[in-house]
PDB file of N, CA and C in Angstrom:
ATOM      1  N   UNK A   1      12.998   1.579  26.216  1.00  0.00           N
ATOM      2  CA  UNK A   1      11.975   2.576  26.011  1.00  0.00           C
ATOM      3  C   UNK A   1      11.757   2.788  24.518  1.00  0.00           C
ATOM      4  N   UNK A   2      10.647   2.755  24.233  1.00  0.00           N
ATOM      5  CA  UNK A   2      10.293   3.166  22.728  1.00  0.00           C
ATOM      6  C   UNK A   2      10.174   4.932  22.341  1.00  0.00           C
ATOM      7  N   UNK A   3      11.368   5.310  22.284  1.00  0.00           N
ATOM      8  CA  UNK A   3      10.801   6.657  22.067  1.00  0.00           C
ATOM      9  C   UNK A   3      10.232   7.414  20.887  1.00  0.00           C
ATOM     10  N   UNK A   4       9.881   8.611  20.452  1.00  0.00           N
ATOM     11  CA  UNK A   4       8.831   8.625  19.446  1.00  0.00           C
ATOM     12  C   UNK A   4       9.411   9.940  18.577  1.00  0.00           C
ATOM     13  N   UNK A   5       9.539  10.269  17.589  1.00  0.00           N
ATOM     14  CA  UNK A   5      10.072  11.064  17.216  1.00  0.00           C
ATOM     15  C   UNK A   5       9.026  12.435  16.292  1.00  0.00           C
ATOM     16  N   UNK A   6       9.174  13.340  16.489  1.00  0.00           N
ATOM     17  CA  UNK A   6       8.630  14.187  16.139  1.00  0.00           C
ATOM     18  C   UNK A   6       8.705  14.763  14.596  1.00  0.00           C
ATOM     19  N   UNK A   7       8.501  14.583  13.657  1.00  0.00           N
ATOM     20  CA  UNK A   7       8.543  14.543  12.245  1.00  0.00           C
ATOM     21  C   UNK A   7       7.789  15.911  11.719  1.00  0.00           C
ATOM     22  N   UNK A   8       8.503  16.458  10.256  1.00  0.00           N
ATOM     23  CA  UNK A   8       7.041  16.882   9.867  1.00  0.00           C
ATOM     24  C   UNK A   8       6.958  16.713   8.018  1.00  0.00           C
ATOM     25  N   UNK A   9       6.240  16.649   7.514  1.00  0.00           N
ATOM     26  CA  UNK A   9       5.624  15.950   6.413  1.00  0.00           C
ATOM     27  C   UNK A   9       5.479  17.579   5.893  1.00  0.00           C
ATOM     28  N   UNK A  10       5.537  17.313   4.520  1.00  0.00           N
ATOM     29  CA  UNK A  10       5.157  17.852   3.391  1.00  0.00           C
ATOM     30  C   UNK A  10       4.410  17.148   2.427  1.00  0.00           C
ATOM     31  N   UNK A  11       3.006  17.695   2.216  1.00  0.00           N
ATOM     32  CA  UNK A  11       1.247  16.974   1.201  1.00  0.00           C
ATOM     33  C   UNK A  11       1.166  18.079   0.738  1.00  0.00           C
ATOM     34  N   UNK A  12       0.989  18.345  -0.265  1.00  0.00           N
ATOM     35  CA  UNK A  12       0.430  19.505  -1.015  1.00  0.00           C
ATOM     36  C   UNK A  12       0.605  20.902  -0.562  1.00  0.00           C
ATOM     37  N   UNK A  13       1.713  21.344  -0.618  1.00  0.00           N
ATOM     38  CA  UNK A  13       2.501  22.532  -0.182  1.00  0.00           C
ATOM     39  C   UNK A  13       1.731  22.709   1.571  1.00  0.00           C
ATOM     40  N   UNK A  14       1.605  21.786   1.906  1.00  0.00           N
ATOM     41  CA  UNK A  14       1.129  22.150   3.749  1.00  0.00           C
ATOM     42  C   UNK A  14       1.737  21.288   4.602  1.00  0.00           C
ATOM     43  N   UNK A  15       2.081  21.635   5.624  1.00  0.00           N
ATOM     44  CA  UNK A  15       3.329  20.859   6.775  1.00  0.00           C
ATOM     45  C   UNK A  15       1.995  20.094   7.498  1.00  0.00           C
ATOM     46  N   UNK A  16       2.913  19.160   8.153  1.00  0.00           N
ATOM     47  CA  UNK A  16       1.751  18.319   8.994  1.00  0.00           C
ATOM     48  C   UNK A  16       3.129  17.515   9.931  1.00  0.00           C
ATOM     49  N   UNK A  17       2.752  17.912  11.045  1.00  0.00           N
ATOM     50  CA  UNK A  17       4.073  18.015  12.287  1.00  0.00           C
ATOM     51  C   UNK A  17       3.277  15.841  12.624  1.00  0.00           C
ATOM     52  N   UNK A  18       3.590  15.212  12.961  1.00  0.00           N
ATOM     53  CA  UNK A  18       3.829  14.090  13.567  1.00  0.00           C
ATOM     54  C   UNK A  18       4.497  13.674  14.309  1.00  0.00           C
ATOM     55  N   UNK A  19       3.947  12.557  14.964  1.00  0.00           N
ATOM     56  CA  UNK A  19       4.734  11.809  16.412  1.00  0.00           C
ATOM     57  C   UNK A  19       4.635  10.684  15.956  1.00  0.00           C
ATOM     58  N   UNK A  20       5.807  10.040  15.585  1.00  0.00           N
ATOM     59  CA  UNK A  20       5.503   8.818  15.191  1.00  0.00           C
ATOM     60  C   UNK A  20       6.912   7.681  15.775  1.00  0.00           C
ATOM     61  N   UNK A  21       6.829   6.719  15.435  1.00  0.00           N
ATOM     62  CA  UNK A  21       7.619   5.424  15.932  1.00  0.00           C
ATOM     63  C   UNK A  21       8.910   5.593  14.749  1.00  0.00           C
ATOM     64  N   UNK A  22       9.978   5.644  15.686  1.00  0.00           N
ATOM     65  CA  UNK A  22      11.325   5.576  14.493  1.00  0.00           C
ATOM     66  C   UNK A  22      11.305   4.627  13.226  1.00  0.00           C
ATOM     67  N   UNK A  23      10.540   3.564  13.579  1.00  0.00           N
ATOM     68  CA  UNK A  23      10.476   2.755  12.731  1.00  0.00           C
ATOM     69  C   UNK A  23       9.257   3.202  11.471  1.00  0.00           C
ATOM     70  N   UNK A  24       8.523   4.227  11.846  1.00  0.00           N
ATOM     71  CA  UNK A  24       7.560   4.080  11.063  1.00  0.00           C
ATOM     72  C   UNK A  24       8.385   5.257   9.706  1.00  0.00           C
ATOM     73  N   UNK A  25       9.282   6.046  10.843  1.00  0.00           N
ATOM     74  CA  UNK A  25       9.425   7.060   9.903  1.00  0.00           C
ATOM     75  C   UNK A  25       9.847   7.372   8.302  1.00  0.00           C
ATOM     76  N   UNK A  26      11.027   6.314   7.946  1.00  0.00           N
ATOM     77  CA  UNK A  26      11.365   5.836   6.280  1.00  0.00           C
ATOM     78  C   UNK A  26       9.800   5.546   5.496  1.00  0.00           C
ATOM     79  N   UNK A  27       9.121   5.140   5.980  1.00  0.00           N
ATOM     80  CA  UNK A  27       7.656   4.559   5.047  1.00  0.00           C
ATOM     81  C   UNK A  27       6.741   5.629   4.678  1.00  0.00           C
ATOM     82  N   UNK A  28       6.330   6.738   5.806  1.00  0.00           N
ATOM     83  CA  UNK A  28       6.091   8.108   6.009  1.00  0.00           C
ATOM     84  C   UNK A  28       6.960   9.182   5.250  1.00  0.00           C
ATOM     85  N   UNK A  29       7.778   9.551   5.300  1.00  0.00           N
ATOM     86  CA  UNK A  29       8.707  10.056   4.211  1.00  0.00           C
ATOM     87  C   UNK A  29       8.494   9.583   2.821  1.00  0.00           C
ATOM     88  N   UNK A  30       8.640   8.574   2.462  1.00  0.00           N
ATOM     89  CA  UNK A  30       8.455   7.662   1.276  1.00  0.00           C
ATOM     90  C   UNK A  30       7.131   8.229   0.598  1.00  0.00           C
ATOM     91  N   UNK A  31       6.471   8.092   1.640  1.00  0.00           N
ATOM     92  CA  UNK A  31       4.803   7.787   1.208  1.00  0.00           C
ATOM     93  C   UNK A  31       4.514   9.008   0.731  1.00  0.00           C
ATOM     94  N   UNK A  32       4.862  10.195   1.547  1.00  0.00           N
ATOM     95  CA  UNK A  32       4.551  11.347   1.282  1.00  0.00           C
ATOM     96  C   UNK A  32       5.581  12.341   0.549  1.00  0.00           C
ATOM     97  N   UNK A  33       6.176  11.515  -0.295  1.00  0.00           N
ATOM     98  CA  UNK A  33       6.931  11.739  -1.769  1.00  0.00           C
ATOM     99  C   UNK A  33       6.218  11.461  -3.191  1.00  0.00           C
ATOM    100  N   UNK A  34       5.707  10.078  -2.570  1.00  0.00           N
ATOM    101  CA  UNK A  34       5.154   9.748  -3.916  1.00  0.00           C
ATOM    102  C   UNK A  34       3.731  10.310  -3.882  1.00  0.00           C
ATOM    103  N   UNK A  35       3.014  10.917  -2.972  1.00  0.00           N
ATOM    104  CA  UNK A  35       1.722  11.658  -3.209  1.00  0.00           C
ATOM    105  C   UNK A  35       2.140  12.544  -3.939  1.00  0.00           C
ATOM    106  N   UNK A  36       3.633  13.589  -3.195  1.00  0.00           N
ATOM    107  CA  UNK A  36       3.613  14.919  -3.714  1.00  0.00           C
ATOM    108  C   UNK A  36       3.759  14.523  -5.427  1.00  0.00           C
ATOM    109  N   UNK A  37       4.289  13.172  -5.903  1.00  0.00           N
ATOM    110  CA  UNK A  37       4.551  13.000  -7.498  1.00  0.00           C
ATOM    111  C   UNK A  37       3.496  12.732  -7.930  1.00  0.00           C
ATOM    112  N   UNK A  38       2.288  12.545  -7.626  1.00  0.00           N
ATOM    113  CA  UNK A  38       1.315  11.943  -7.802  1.00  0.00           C
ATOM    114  C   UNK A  38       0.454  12.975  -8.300  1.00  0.00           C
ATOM    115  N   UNK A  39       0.477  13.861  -7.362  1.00  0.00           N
ATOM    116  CA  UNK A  39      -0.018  15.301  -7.231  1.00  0.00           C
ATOM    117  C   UNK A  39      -0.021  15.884  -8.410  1.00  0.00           C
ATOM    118  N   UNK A  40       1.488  16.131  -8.634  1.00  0.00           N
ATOM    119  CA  UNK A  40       2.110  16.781  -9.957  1.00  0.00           C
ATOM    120  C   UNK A  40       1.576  15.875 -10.855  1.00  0.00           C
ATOM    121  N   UNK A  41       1.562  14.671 -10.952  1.00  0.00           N
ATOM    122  CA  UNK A  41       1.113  14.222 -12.469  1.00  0.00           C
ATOM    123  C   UNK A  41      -0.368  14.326 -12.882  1.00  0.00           C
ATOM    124  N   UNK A  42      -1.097  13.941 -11.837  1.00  0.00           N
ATOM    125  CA  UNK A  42      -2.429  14.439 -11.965  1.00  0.00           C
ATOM    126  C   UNK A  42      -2.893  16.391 -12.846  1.00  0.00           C
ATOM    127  N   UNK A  43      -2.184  17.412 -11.490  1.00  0.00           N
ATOM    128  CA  UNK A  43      -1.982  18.310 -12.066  1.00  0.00           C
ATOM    129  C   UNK A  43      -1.609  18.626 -13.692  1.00  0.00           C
ATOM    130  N   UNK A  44      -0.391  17.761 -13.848  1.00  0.00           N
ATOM    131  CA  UNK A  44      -0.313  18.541 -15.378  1.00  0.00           C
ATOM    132  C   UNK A  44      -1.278  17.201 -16.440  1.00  0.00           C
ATOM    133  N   UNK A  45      -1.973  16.278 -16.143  1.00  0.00           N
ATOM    134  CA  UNK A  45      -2.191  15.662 -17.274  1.00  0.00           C
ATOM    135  C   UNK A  45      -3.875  15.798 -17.098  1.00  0.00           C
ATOM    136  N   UNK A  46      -4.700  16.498 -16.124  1.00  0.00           N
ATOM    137  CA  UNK A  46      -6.155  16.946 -15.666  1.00  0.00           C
ATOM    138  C   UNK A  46      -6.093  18.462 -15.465  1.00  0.00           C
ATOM    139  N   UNK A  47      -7.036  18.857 -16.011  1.00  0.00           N
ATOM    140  CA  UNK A  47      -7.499  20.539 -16.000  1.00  0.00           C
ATOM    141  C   UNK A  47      -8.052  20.594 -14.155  1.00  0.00           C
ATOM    142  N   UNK A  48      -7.290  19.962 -13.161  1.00  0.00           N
ATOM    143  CA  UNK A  48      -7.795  20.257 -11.922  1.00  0.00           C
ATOM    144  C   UNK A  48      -7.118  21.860 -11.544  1.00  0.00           C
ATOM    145  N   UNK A  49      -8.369  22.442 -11.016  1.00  0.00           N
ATOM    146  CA  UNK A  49      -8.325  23.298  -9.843  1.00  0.00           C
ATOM    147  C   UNK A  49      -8.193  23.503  -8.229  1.00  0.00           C
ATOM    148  N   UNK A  50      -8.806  22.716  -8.158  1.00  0.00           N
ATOM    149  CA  UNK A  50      -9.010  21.952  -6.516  1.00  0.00           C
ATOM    150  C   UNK A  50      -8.122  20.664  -6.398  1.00  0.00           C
ATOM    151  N   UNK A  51      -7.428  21.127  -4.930  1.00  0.00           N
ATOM    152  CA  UNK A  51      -6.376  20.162  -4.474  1.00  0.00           C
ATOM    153  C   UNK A  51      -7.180  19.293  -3.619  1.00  0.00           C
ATOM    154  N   UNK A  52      -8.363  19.591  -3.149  1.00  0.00           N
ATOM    155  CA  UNK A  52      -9.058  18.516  -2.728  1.00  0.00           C
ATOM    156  C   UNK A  52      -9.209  17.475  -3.500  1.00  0.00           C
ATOM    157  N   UNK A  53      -9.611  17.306  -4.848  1.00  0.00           N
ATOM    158  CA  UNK A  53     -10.078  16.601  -5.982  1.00  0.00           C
ATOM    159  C   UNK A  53      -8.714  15.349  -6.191  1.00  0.00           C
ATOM    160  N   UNK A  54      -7.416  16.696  -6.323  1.00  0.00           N
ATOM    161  CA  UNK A  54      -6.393  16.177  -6.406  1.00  0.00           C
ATOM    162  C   UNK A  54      -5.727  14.859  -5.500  1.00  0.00           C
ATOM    163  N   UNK A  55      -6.164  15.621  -4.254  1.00  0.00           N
ATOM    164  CA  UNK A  55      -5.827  14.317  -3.462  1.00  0.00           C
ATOM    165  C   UNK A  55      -6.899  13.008  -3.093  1.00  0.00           C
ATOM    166  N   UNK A  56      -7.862  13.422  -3.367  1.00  0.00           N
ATOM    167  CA  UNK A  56      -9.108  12.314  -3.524  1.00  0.00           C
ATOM    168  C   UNK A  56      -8.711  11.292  -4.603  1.00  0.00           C
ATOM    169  N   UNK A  57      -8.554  11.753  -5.923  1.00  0.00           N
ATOM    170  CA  UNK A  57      -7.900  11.054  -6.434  1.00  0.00           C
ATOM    171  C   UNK A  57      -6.324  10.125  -6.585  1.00  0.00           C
ATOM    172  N   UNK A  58      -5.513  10.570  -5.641  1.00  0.00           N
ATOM    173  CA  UNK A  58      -4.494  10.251  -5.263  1.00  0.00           C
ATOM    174  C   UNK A  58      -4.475   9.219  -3.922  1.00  0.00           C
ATOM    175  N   UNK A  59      -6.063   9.231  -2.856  1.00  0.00           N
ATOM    176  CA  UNK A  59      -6.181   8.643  -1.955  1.00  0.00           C
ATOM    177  C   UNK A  59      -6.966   6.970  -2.796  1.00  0.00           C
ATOM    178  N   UNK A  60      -8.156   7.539  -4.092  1.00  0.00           N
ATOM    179  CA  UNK A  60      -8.388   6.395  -4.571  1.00  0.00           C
ATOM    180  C   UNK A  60      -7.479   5.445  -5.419  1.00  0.00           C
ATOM    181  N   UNK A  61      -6.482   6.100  -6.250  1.00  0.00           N
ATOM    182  CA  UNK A  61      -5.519   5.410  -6.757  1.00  0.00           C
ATOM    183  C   UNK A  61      -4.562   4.813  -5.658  1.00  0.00           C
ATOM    184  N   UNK A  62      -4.108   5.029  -4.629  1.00  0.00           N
ATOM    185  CA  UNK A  62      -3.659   4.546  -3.582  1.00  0.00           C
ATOM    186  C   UNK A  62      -4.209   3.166  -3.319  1.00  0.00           C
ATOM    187  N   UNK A  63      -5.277   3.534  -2.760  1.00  0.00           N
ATOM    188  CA  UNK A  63      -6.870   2.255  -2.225  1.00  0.00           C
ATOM    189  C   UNK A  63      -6.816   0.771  -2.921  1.00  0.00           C
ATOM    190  N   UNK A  64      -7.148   1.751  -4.206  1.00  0.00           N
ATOM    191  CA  UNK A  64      -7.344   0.590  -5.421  1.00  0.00           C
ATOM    192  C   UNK A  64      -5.914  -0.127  -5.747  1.00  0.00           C
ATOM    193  N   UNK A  65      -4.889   0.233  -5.406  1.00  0.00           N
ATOM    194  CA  UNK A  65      -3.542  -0.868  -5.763  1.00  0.00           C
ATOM    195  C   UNK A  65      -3.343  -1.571  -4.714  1.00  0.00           C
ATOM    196  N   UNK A  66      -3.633  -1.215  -3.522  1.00  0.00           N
ATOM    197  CA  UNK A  66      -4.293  -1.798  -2.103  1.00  0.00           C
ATOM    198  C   UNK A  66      -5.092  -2.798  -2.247  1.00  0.00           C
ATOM    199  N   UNK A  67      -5.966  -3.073  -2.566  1.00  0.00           N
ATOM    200  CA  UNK A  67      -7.130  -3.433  -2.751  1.00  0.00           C
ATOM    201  C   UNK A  67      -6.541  -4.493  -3.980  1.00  0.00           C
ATOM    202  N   UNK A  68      -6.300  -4.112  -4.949  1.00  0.00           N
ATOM    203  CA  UNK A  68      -5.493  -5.298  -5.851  1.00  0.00           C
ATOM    204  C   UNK A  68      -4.401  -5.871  -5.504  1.00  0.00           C
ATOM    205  N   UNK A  69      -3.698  -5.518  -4.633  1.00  0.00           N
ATOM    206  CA  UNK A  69      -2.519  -6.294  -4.025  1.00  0.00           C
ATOM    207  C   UNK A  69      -3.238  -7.369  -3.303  1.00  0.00           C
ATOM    208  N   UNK A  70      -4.088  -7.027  -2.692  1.00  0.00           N
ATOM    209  CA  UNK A  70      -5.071  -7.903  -1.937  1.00  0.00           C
ATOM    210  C   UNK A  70      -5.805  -8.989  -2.415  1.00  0.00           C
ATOM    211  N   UNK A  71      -6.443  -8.664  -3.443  1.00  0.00           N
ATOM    212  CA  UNK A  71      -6.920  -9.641  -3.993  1.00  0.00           C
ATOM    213  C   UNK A  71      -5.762 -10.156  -4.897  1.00  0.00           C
ATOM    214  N   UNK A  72      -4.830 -10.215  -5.743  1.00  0.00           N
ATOM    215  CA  UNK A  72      -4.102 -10.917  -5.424  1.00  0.00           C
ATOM    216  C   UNK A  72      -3.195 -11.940  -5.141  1.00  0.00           C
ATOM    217  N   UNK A  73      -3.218 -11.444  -3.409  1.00  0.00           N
ATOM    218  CA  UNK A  73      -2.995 -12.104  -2.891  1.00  0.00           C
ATOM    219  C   UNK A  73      -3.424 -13.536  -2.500  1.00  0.00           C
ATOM    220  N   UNK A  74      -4.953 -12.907  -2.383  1.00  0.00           N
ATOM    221  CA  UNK A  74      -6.070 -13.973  -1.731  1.00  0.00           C
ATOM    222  C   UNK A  74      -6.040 -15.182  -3.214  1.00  0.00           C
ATOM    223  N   UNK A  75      -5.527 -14.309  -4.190  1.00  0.00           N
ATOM    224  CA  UNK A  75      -5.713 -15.765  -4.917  1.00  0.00           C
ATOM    225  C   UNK A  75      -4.834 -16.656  -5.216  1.00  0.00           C
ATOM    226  N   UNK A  76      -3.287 -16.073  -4.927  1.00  0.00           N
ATOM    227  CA  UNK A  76      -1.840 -16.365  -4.918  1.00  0.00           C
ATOM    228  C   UNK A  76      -2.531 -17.646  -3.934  1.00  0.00           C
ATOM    229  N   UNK A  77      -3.068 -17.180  -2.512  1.00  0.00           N
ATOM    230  CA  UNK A  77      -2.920 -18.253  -1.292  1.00  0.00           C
ATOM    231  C   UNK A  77      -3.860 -19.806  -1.959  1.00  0.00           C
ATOM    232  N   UNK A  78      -5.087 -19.184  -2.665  1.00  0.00           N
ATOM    233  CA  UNK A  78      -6.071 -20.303  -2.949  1.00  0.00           C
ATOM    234  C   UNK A  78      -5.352 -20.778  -3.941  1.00  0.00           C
ATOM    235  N   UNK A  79      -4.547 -20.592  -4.637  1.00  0.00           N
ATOM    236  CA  UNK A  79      -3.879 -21.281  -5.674  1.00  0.00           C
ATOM    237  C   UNK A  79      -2.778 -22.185  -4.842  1.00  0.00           C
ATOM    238  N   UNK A  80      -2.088 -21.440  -4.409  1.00  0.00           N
ATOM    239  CA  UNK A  80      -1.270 -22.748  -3.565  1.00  0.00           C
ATOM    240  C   UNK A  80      -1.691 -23.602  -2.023  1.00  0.00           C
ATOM    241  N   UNK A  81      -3.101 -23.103  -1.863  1.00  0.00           N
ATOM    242  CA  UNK A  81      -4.034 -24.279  -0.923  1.00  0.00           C
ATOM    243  C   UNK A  81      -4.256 -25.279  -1.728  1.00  0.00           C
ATOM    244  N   UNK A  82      -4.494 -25.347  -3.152  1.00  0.00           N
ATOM    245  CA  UNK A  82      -4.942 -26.670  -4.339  1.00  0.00           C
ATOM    246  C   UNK A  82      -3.876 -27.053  -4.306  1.00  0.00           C
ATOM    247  N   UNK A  83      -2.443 -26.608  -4.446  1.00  0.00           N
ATOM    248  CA  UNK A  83      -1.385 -27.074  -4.615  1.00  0.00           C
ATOM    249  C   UNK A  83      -0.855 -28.058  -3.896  1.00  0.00           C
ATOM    250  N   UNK A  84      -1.693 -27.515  -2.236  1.00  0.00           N
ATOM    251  CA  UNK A  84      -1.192 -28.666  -0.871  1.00  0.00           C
ATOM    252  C   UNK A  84      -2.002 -29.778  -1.065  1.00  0.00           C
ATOM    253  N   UNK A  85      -3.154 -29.413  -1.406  1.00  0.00           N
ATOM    254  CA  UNK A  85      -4.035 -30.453  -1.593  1.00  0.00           C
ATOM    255  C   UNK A  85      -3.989 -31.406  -2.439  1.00  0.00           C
ATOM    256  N   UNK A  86      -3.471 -31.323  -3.743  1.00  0.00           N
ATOM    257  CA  UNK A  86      -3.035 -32.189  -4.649  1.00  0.00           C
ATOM    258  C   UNK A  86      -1.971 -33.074  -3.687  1.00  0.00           C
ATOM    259  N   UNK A  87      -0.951 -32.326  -3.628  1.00  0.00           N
ATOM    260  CA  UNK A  87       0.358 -33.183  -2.586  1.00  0.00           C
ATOM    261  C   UNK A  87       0.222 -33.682  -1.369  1.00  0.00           C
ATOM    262  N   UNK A  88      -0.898 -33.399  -1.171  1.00  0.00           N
ATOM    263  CA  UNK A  88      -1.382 -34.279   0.438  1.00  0.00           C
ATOM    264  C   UNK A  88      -2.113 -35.384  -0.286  1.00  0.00           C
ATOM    265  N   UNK A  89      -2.794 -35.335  -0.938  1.00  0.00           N
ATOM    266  CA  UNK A  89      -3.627 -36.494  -1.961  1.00  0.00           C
ATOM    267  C   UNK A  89      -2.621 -37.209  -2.357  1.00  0.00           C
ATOM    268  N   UNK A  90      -1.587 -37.219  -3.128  1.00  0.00           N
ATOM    269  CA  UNK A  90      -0.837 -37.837  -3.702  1.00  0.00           C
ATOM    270  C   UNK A  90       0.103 -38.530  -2.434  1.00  0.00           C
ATOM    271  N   UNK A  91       0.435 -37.922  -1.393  1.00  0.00           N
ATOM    272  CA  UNK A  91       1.263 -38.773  -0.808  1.00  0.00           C
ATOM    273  C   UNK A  91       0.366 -39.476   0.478  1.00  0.00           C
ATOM    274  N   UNK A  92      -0.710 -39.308   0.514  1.00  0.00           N
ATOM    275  CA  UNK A  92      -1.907 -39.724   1.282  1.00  0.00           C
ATOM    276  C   UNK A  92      -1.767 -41.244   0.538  1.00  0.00           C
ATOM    277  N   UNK A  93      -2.417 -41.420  -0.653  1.00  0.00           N
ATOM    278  CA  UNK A  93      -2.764 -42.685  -1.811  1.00  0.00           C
ATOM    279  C   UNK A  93      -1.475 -43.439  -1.697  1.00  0.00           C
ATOM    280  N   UNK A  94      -0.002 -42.603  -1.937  1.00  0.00           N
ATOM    281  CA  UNK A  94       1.036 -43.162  -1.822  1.00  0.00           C
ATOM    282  C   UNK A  94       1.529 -44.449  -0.785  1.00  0.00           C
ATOM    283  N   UNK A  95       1.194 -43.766   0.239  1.00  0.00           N
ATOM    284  CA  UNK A  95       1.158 -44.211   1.970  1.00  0.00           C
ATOM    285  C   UNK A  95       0.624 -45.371   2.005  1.00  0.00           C
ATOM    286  N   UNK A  96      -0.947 -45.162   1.302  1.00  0.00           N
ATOM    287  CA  UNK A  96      -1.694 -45.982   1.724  1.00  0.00           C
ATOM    288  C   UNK A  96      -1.246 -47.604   0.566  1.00  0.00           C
ATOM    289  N   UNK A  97      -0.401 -47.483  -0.128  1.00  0.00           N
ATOM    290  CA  UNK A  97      -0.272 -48.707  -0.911  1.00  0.00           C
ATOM    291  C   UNK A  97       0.919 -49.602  -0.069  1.00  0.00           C
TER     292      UNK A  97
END
C-alpha cells in the first residue's frame, strides 16, 4: 500500500497542511526552506512591501534556473549526439576497409 502522509509547510509566515507521497516529502521540506531564504534575501536587498511581489519573484527566479537547467541540458545531449556521430562514422569507414 502506498500510504500518504499528511505534512504541513511553512511559505511566508502561512501553514499549508499537505497530503503527499513519503517519498515526495524531503524535496518539499527542502524546497520550502529555500523560498523562506529567498524571501528574506529579496526582503532585505529590495524596498518590497508586498509578499505577493516577493514570491512572484521567488517563483520567477525558481522558473528561470529551471528553464536553464533545461536548456542546458538540451545542449549537453546535442553535443554528445555529434559525438556518436563522429564515432559511428569513424568505425562505420573503419569496417568498411
Amino acid at each position: 500500500m502506498n500510504e500518504k502522509l499528511k505534512i504541513k509547510l511553512s511559505i511566508a509566515d502561512r501553514v499549508y497542511p499537505l497530503t503527499v507521497d513519503p517519498s515526495q516529502e524531503e524535496g518539499l521540506r527542502s524546497a520550502s526552506k529555500k523560498i523562506d531564504v529567498m524571501i528574506k534575501q529579496f526582503e532585505q536587498n529590495y524596498a518590497v512591501r508586498d509578499k505577493q511581489d516577493v514570491l512572484a519573484m521567488c517563483a520567477l527566479q525558481f522558473a528561470s534556473q529551471l528553464e536553464q537547467k533545461q536548456i542546458e541540458k538540451t545542449e549537453d545531449n546535442q553535443e554528445s549526439l555529434e559525438r556518436l556521430k563522429k564515432i559511428n562514422d569513424l568505425l562505420a569507414n573503419y569496417l568498411e576497409k
